[in-house]
C-alpha atoms as a PDB file:
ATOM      1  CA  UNK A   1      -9.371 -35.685   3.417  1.00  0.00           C
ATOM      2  CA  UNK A   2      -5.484 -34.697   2.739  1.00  0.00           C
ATOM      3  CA  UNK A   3      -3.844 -32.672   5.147  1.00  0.00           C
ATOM      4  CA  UNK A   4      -3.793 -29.160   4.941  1.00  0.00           C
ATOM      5  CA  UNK A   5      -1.367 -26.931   3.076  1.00  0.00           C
ATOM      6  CA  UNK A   6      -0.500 -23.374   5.008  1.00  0.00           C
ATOM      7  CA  UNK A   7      -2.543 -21.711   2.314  1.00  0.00           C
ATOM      8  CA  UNK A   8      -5.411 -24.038   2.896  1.00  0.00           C
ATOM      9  CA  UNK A   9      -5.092 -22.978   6.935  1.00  0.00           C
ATOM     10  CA  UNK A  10      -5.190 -19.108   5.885  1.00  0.00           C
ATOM     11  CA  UNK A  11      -8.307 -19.670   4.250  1.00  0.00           C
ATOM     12  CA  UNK A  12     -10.355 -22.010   6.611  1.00  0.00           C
ATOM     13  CA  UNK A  13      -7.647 -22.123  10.209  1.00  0.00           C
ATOM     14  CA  UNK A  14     -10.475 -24.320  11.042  1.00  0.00           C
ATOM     15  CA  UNK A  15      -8.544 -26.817   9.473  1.00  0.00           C
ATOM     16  CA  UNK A  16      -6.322 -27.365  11.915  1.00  0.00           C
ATOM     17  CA  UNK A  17      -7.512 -30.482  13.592  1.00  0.00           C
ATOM     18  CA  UNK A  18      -7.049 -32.420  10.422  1.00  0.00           C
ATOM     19  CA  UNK A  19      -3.482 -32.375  11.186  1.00  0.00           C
ATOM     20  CA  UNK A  20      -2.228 -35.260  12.718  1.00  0.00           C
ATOM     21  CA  UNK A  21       1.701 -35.369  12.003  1.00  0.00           C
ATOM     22  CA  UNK A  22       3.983 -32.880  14.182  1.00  0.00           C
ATOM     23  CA  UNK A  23       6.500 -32.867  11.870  1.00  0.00           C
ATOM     24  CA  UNK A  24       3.951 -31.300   9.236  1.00  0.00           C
ATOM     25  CA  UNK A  25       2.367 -29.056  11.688  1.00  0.00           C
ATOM     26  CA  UNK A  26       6.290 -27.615  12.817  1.00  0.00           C
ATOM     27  CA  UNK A  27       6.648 -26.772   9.130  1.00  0.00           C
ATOM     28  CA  UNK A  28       3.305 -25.379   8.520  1.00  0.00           C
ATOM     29  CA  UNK A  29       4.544 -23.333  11.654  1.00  0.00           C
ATOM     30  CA  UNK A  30       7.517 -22.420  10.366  1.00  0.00           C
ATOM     31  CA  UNK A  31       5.967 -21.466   6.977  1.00  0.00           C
ATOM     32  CA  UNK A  32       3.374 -19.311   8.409  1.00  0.00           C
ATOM     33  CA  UNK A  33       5.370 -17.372  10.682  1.00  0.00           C
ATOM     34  CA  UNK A  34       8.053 -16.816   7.999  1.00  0.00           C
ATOM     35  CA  UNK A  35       5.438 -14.953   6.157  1.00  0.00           C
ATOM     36  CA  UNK A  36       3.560 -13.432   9.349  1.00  0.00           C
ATOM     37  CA  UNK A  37       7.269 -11.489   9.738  1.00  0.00           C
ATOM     38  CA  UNK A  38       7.314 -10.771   6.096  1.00  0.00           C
ATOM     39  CA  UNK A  39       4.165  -9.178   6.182  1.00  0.00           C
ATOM     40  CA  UNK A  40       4.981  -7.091   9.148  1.00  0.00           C
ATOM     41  CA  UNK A  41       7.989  -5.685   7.466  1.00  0.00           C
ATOM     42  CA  UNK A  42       6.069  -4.634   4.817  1.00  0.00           C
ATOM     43  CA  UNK A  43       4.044  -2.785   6.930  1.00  0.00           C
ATOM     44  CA  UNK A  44       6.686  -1.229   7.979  1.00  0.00           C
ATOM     45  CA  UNK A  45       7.613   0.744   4.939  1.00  0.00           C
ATOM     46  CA  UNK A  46       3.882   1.579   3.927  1.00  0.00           C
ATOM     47  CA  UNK A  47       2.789   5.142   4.884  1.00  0.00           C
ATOM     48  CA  UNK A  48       0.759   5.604   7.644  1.00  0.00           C
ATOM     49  CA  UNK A  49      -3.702   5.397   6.654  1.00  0.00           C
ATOM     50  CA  UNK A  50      -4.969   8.383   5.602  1.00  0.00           C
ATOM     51  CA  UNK A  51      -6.520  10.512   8.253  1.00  0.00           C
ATOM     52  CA  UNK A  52     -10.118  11.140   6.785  1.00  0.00           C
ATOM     53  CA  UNK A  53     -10.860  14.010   9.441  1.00  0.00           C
ATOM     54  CA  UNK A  54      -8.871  16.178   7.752  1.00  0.00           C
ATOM     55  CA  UNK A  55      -9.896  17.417   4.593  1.00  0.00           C
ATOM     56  CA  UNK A  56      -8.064  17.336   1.370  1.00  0.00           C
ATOM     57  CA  UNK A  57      -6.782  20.783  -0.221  1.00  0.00           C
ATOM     58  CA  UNK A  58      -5.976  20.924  -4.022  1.00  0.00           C
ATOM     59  CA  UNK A  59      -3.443  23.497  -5.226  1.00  0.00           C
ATOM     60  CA  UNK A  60      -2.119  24.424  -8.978  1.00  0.00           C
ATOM     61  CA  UNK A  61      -0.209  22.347 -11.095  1.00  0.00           C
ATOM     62  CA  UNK A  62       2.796  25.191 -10.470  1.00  0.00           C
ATOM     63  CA  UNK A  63       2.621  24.360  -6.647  1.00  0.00           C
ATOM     64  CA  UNK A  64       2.435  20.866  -7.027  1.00  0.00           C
ATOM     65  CA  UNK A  65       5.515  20.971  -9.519  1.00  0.00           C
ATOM     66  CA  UNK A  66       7.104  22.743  -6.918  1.00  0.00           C
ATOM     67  CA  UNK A  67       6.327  20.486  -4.063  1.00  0.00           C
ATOM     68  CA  UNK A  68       7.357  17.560  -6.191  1.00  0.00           C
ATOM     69  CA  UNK A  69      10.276  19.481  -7.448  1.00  0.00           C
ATOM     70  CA  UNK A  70       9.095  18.612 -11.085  1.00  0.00           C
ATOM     71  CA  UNK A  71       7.960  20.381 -13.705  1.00  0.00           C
ATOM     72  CA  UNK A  72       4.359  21.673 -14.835  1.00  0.00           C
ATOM     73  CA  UNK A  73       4.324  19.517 -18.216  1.00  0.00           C
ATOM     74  CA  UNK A  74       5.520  16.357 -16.035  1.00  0.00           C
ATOM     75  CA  UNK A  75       2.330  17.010 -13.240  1.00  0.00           C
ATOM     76  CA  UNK A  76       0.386  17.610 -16.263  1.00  0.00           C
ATOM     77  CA  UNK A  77       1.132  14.906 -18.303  1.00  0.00           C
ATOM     78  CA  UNK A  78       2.882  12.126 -16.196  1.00  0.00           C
ATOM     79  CA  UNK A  79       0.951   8.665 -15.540  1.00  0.00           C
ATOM     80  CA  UNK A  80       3.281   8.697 -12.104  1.00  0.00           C
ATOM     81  CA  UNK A  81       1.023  12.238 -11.210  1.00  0.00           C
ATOM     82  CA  UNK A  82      -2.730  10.603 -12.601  1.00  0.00           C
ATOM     83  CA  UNK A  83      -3.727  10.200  -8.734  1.00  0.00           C
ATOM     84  CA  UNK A  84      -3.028  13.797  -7.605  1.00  0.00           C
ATOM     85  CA  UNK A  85      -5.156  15.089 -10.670  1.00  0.00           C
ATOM     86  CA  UNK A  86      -8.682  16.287  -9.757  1.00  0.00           C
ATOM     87  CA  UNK A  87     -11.260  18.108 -12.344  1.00  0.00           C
ATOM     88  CA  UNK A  88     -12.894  21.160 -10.326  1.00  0.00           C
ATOM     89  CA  UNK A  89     -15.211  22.035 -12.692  1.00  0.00           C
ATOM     90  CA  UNK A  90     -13.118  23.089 -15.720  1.00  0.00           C
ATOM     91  CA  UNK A  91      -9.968  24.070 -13.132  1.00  0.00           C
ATOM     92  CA  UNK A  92      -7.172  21.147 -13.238  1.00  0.00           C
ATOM     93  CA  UNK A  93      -6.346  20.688  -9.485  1.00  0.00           C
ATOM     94  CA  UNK A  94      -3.920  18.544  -7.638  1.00  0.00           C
ATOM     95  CA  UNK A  95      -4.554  16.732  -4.468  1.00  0.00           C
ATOM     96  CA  UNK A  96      -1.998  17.654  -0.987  1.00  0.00           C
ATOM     97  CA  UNK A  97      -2.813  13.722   0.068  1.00  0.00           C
ATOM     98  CA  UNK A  98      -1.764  12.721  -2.895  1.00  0.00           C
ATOM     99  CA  UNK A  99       0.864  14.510  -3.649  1.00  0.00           C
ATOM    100  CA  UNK A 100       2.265  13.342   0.345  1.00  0.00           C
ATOM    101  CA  UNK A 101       1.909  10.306  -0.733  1.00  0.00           C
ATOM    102  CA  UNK A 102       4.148  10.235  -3.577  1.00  0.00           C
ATOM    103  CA  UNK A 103       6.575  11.874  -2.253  1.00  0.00           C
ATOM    104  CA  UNK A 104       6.309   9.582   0.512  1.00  0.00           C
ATOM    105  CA  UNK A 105       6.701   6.190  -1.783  1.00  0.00           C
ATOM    106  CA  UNK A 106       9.675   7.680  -3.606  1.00  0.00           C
ATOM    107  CA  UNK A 107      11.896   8.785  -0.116  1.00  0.00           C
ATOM    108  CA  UNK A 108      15.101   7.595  -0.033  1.00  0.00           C
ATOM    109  CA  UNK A 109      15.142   5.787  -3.336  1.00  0.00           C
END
């Protein structure tokens, strides 16, 4: 069997003990923890999980053009808004989490 790649060591870590060269295994290392910090930086700049205790609460498309500072046509019509739209029987609705959220991904850009 070939040695393992770092991709083949994410799937099965298992895998470990058919490496038998330290230079491979410092660079499989290297390679891992190179993306281990990548990945926590990431993290970094996703928002926090949603809290499902607290329930969601939908407001008009005039409030949520307001909270988005957009207007009613663009919450209306905008593929960017499709997540904060919610159907309430024949009442378009749009969703606080969502709209949080969005204005959460597009901070500071």
């Amino acid at each position: 069997m070939s040695a393992p790649t770092a991709a083949d060591l994410i799937v099965d870590p298992h895998r470990v003990k058919d490496l038998d060269n330290p230079a491979a295994c410092a660079a499989i290392l290297a390679a891992l923890t190179t993306t281990a910090a990548a990945v926590a930086a990431h993290l970094q700049t996703l928002p926090p999980p949603e809290s499902t205790t607290e329930p969601d609460h939908f407001v008009t498309a005039e409030d949520a053009a307001r909270q988005l500072c957009m207007s009613v046509d663009w919450v209306k019509r905008s593929d960017a808004a499709s997540p904060m739209r919610v159907m309430l029987g024949t009442d378009l609705r749009f969703s606080s989490r969502q709209i949080a959220r969005y204005i959460e991904r597009h901070r500071n850009k």
